[in-house]
C-alpha atoms as a PDB file:
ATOM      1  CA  UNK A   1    -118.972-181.771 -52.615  1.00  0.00           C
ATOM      2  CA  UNK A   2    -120.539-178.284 -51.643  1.00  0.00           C
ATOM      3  CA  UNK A   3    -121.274-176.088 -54.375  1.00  0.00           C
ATOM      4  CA  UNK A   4    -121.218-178.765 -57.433  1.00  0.00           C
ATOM      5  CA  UNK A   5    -124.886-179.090 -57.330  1.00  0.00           C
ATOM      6  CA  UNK A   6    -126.817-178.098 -60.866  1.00  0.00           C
ATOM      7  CA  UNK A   7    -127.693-174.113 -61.330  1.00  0.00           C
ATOM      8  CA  UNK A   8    -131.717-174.611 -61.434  1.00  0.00           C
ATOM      9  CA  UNK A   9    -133.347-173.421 -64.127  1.00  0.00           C
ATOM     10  CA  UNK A  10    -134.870-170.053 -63.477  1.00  0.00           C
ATOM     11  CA  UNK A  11    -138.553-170.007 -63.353  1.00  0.00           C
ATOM     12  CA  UNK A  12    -140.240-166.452 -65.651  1.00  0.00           C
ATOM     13  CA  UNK A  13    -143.592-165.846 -64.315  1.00  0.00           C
ATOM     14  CA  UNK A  14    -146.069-163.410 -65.865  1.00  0.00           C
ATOM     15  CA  UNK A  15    -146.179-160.280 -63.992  1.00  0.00           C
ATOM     16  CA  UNK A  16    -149.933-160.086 -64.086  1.00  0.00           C
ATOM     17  CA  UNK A  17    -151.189-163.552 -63.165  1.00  0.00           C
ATOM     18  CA  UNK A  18    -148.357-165.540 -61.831  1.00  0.00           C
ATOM     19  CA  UNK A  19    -148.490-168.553 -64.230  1.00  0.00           C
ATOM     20  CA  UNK A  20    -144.613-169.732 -65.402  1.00  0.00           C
ATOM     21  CA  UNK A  21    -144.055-167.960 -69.406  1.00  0.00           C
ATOM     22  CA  UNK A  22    -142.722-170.871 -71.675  1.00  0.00           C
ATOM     23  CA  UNK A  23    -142.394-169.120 -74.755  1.00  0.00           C
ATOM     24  CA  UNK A  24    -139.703-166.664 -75.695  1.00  0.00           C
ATOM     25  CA  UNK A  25    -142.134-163.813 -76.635  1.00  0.00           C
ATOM     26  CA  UNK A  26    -143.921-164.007 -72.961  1.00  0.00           C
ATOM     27  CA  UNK A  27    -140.760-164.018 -71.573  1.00  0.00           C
ATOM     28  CA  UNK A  28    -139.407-160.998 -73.049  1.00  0.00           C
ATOM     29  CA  UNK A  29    -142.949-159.220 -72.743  1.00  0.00           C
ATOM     30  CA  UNK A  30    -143.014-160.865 -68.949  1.00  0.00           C
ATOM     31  CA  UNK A  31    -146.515-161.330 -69.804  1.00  0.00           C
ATOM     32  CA  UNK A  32    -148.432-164.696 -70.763  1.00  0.00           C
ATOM     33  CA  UNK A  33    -150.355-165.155 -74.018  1.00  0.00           C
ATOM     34  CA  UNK A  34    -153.901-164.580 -72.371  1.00  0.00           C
ATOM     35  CA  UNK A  35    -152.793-161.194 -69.804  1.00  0.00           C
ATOM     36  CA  UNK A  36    -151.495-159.837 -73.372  1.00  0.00           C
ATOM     37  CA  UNK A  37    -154.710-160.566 -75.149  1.00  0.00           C
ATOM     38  CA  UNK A  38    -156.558-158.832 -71.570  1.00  0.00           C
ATOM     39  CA  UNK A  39    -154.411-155.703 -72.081  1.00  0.00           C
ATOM     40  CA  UNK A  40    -154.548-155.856 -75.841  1.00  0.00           C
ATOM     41  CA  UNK A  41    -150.738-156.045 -76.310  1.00  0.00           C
ATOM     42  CA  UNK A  42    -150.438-158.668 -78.614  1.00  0.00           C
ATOM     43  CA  UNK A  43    -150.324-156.226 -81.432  1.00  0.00           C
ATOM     44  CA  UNK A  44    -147.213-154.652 -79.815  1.00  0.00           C
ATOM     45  CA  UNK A  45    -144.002-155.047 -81.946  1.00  0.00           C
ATOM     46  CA  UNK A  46    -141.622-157.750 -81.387  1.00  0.00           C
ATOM     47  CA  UNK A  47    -138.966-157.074 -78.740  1.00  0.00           C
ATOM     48  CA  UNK A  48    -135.388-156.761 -80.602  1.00  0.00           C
ATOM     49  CA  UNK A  49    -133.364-159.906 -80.624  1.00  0.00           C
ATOM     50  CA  UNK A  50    -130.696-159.727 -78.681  1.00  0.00           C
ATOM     51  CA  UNK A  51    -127.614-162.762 -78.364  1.00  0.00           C
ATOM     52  CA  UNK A  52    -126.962-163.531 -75.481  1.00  0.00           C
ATOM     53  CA  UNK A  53    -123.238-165.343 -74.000  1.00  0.00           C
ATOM     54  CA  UNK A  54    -124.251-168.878 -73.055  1.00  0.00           C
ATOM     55  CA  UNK A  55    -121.529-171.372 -71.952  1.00  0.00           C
ATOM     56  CA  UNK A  56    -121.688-174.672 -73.781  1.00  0.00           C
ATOM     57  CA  UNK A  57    -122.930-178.036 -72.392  1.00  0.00           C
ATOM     58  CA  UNK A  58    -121.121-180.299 -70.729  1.00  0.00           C
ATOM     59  CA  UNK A  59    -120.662-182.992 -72.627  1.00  0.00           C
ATOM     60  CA  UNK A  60    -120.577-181.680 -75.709  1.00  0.00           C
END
């Protein structure tokens, strides 16, 4: 059936060096762990949390 095929997850890679971000800080920052500690950032303050709409799981 066209169209009932599973959204992908959506890949977050760092802007500087290309490598996928896994954790929620490097994805807000859309910078890895080791291009933040090259530009010095990691001292920068913690993006504000924001909520975000998600549907639930099916299945649950």
């Amino acid at each position: 059936m066209p169209g009932s095929e599973p959204v992908a997850a959506l890949r977050v890679l760092c802007r500087m060096c290309g490598q996928p971000l896994r954790d929620r800080a490097s994805r807000l920052w859309g910078l890895g762990p080791d291009c933040r500690h090259k530009l010095a950032v990691r001292t920068a303050p913690t993006p504000p949390q924001r909520e975000v709409d998600q549907d639930t799981l099916p299945g649950l």
